[in-house]
N, C-alpha and C. Protein backbone atom coordinates (compact mmCIF):
# COMPACT_ATOMS: atom_id res chain seq x y z
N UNK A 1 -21.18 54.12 86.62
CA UNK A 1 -19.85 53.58 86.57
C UNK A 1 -19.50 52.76 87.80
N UNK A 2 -20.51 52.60 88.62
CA UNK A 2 -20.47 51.72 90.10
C UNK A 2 -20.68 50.45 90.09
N UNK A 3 -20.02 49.51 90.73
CA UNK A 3 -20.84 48.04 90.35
C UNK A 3 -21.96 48.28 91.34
N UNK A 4 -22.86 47.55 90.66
CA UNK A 4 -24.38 46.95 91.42
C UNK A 4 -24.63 46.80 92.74
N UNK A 5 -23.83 47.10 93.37
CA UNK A 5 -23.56 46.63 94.82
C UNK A 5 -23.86 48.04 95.23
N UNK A 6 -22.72 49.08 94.82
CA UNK A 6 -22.18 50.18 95.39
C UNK A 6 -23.24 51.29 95.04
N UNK A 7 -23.55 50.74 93.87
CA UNK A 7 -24.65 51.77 93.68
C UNK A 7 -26.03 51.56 94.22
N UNK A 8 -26.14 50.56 94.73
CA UNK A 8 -27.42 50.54 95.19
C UNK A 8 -27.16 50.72 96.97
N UNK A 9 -26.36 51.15 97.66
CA UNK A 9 -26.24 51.91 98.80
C UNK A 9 -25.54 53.03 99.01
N UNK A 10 -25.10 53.43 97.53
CA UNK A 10 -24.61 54.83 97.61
C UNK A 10 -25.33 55.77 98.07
N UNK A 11 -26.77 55.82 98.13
CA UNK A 11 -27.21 57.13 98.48
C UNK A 11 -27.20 57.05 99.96
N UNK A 12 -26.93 55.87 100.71
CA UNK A 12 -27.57 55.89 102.12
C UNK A 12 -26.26 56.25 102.84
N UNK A 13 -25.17 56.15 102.18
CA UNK A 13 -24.11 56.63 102.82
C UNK A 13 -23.93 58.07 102.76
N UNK A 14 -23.00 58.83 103.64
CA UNK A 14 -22.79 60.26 103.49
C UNK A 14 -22.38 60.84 102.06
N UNK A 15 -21.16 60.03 101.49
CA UNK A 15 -20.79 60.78 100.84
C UNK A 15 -22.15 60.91 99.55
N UNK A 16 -22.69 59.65 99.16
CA UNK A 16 -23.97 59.93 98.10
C UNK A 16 -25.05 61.02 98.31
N UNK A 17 -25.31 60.76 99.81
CA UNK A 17 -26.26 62.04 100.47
C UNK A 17 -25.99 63.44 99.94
N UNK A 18 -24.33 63.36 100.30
CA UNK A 18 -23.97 64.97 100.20
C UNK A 18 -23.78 65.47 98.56
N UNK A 19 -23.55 64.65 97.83
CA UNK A 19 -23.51 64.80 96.57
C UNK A 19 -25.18 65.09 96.25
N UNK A 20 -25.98 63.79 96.49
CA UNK A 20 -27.43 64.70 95.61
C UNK A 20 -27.77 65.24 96.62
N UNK A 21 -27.77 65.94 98.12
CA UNK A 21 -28.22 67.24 98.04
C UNK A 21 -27.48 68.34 97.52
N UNK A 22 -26.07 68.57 97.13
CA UNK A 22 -25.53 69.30 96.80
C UNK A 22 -26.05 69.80 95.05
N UNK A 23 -26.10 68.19 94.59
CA UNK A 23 -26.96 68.19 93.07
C UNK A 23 -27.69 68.64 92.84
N UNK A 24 -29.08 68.74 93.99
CA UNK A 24 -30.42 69.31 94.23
C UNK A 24 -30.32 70.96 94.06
N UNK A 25 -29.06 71.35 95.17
CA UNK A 25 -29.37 72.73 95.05
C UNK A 25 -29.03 73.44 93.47
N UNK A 26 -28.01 72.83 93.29
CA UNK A 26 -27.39 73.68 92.43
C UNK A 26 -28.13 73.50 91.15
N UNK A 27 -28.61 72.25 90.64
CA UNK A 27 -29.50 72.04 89.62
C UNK A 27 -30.61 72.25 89.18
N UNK A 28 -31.69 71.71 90.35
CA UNK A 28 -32.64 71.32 90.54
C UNK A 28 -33.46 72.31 91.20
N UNK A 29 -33.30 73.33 91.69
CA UNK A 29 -33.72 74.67 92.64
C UNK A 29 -34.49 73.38 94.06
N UNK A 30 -33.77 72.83 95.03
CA UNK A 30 -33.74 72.66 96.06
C UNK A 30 -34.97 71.49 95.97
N UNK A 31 -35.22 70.97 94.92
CA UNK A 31 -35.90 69.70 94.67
C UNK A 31 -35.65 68.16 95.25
N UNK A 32 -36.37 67.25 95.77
CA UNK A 32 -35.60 66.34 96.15
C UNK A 32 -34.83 66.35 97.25
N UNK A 33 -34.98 67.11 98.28
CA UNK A 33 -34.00 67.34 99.27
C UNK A 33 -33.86 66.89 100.34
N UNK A 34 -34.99 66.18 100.56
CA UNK A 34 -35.97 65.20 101.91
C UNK A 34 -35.18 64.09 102.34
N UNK A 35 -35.04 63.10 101.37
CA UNK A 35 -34.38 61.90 101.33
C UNK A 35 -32.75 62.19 101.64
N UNK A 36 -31.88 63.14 101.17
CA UNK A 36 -30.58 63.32 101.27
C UNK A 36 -30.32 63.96 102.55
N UNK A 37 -31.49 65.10 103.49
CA UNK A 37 -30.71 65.24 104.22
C UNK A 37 -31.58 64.45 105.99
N UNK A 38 -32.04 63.58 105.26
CA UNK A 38 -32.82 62.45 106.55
C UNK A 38 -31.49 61.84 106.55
N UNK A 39 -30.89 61.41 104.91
CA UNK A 39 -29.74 60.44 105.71
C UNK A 39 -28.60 60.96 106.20
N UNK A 40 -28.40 62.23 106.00
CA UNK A 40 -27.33 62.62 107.17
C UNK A 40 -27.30 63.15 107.79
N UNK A 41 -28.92 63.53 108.18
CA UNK A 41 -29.08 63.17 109.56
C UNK A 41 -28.93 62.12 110.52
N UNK A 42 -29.46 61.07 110.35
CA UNK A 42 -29.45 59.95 110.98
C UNK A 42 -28.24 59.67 110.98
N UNK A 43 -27.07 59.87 109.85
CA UNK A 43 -25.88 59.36 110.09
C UNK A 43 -25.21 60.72 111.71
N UNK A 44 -25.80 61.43 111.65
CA UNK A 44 -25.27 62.49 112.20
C UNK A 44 -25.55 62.28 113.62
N UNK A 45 -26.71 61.87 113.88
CA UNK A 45 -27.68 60.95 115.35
C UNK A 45 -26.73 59.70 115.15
N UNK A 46 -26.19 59.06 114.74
CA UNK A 46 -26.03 57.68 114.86
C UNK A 46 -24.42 57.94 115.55
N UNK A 47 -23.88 58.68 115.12
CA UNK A 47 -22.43 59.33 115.59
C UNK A 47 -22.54 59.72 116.67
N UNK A 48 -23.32 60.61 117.21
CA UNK A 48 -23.14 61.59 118.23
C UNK A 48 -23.65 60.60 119.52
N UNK A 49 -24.30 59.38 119.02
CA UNK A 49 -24.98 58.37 120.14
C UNK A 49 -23.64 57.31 120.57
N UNK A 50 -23.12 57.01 119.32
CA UNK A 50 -21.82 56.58 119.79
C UNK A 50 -20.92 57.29 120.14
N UNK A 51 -20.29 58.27 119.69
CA UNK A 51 -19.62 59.33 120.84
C UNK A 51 -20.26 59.08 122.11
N UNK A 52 -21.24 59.38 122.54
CA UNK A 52 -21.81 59.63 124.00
C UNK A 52 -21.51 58.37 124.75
N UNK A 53 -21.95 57.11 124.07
CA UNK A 53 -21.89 55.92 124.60
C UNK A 53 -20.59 55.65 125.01
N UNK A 54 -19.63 56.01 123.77
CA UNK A 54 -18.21 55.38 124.34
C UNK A 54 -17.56 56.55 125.52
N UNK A 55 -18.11 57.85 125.15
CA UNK A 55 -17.50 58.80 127.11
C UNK A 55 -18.18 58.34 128.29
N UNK A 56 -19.55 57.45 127.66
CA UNK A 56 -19.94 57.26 128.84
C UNK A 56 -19.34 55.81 129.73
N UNK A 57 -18.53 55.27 128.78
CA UNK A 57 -18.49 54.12 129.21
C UNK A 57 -16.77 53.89 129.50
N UNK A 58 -16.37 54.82 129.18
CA UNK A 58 -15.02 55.40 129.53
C UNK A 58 -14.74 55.43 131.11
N UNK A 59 -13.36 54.37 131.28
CA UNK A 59 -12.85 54.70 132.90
C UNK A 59 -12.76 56.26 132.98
N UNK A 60 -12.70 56.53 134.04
CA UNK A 60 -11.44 57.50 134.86
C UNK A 60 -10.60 56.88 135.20
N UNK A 61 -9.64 57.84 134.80
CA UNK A 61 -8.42 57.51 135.85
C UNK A 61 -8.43 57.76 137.30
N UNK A 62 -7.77 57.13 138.02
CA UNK A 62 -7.97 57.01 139.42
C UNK A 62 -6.65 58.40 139.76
């Protein structure tokens, strides 16, 4: 029900991730599970690197 666009990067985003691994468990007995949680991982590394970057790059106040 997605246009062509959306569906073809739905899985790389979180919310598609969390849906088919969630799909996996409950369906599938924990099948398929590789691909869904690499990508949120990486989304999870990709956050926590920008967090760091922007405290690191953060004044103090004087």
């Amino acid at each position: 029900l997605l246009p062509p666009f959306w569906k073809a990067i739905g899985p790389a985003l979180p919310p598609g991730a969390g849906t088919w691994s969630t799909r996996s468990i409950a369906y599938f007995e924990n099948n398929a599970m590789t691909t869904p949680l690499l990508v949120l991982a990486a989304w999870a590394v990709v956050g926590a690197a920008i967090t760091m970057a922007a405290a690191a790059t953060r004044r103090k106040a004087p």
